[in-house]
N, C-alpha and C. Protein backbone atom coordinates (compact mmCIF):
# COMPACT_ATOMS: atom_id res chain seq x y z
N UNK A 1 -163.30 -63.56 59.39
CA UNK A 1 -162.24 -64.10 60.21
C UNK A 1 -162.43 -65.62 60.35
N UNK A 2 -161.35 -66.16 60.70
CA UNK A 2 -161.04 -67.63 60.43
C UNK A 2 -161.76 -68.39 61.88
N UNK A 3 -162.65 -69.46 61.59
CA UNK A 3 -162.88 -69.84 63.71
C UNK A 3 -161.53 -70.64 64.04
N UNK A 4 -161.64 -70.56 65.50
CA UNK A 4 -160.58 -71.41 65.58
C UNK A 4 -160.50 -72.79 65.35
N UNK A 5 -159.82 -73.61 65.09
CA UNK A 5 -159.59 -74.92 65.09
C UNK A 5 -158.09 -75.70 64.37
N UNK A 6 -158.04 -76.91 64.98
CA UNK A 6 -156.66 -77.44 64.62
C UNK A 6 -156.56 -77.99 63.59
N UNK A 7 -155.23 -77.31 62.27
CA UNK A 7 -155.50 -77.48 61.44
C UNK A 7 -155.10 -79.29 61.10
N UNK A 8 -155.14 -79.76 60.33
CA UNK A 8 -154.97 -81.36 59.82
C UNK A 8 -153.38 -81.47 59.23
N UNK A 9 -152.75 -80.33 58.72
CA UNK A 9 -151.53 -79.98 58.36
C UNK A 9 -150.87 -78.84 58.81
N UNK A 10 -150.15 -78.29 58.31
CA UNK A 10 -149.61 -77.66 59.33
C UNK A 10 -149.24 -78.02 60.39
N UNK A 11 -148.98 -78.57 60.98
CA UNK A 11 -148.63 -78.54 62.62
C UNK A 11 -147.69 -79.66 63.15
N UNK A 12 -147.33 -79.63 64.19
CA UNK A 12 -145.76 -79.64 64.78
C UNK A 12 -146.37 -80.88 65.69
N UNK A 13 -147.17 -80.64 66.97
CA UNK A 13 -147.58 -81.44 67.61
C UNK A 13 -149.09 -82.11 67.30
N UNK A 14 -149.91 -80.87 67.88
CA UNK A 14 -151.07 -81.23 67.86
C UNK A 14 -151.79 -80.00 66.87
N UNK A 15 -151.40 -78.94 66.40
CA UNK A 15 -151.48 -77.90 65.77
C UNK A 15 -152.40 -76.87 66.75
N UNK A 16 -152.27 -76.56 68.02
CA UNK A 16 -152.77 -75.66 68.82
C UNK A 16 -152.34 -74.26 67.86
N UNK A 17 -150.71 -74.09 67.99
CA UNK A 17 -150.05 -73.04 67.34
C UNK A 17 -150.12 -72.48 66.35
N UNK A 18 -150.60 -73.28 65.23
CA UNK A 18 -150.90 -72.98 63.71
C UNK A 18 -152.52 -72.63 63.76
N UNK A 19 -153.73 -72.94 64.95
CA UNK A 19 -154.76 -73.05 64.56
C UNK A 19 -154.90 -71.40 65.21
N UNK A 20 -154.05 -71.25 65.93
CA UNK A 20 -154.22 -69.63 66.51
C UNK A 20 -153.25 -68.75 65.76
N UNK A 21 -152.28 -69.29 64.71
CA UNK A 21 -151.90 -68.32 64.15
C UNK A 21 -152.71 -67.88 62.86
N UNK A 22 -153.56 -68.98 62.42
CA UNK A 22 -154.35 -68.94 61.45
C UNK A 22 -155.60 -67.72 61.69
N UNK A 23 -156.08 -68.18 63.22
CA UNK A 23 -157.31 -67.21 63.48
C UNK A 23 -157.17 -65.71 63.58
N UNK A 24 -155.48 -65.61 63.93
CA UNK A 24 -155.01 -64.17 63.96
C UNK A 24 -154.45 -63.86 62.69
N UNK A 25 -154.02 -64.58 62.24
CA UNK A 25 -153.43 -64.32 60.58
C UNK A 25 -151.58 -63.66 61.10
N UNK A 26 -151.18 -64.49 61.61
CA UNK A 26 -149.85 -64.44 61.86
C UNK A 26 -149.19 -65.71 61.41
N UNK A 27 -148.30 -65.75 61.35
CA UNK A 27 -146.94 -66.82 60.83
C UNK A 27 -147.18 -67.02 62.20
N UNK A 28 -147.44 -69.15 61.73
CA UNK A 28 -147.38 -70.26 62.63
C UNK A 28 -145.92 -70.44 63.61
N UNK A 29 -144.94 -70.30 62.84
CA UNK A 29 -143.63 -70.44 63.41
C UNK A 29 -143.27 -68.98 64.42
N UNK A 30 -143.79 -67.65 64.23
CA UNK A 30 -143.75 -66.86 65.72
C UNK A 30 -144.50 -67.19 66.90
N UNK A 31 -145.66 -67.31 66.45
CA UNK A 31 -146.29 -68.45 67.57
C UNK A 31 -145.93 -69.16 68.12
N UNK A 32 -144.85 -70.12 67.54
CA UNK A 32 -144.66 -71.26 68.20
C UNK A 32 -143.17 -70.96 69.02
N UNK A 33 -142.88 -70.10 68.35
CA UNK A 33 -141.46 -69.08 69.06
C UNK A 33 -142.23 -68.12 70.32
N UNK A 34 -143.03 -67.31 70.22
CA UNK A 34 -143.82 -66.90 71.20
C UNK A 34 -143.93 -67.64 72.45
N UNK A 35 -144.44 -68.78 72.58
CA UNK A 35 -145.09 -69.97 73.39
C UNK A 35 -143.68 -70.57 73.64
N UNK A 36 -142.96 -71.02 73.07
CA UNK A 36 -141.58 -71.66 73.76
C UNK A 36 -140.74 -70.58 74.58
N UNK A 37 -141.10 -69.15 74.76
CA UNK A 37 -140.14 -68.42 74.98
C UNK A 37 -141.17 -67.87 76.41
N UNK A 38 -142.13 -68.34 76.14
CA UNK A 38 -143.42 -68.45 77.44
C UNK A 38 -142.96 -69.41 77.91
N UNK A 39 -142.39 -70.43 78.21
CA UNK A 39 -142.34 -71.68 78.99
C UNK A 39 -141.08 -71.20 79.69
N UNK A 40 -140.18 -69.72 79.67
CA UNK A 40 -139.09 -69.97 80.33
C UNK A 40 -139.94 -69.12 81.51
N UNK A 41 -140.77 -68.44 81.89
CA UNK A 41 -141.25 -67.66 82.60
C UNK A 41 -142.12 -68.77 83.43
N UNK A 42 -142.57 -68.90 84.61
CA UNK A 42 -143.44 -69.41 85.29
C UNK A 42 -145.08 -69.34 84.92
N UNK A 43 -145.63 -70.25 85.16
CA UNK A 43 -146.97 -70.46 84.88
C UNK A 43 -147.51 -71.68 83.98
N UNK A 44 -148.59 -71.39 84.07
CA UNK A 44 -149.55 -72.54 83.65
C UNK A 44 -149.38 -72.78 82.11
N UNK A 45 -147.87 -72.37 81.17
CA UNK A 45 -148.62 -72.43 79.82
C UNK A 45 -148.71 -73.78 79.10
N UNK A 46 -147.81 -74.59 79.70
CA UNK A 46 -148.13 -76.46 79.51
C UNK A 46 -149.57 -76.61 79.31
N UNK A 47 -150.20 -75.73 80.75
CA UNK A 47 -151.28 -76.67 80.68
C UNK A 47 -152.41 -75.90 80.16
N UNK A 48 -152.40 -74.67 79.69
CA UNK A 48 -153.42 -74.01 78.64
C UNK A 48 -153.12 -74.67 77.14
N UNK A 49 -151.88 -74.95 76.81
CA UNK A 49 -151.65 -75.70 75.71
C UNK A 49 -152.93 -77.14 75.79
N UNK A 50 -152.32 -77.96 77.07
CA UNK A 50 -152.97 -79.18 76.75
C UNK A 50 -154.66 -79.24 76.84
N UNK A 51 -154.88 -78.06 77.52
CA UNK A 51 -156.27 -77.83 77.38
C UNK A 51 -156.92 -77.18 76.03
N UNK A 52 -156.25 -76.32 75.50
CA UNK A 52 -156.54 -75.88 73.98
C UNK A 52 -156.37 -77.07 73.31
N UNK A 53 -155.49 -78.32 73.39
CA UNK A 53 -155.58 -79.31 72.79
C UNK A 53 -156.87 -79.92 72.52
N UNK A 54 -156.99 -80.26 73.60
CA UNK A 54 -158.70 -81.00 73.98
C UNK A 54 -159.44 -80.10 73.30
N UNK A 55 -159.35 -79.24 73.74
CA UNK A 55 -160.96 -78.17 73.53
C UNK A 55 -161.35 -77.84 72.28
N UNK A 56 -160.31 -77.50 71.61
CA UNK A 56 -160.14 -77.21 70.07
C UNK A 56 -160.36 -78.26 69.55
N UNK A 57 -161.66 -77.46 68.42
CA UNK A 57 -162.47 -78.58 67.46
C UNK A 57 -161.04 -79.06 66.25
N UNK A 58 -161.03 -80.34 65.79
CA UNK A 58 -160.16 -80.62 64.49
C UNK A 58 -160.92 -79.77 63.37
N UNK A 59 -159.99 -79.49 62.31
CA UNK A 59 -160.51 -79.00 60.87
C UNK A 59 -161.16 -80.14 59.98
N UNK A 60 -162.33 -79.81 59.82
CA UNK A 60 -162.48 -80.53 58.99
C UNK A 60 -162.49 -80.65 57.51
């Protein structure tokens, strides 16, 4: 299995979305449909995003 991390291509913003669709082996673009369709519901997912930002190692 893949570790996590953000890939260098792939990705839209910061590649949070692609680096977890990679580790699950799902298509980047349901993910990222997943997570936008999470932001109409209440909660923290802004800010687990911007923290997976940080936290998540780059690919090297």
């Amino acid at each position: 299995m893949n570790s996590l991390v953000r890939p260098r291509r792939d990705r839209m913003i910061a590649g949070v979305c692609s680096g977890i669709a990679r580790r699950f082996g799902v298509s980047a673009n349901l993910v990222r449909v997943v997570f936008l369709v999470s932001l109409l519901i209440p909660g923290p997912q802004f800010l687990i995003y911007l923290a997976a930002w940080i936290l998540m190692p780059q690919e090297v």
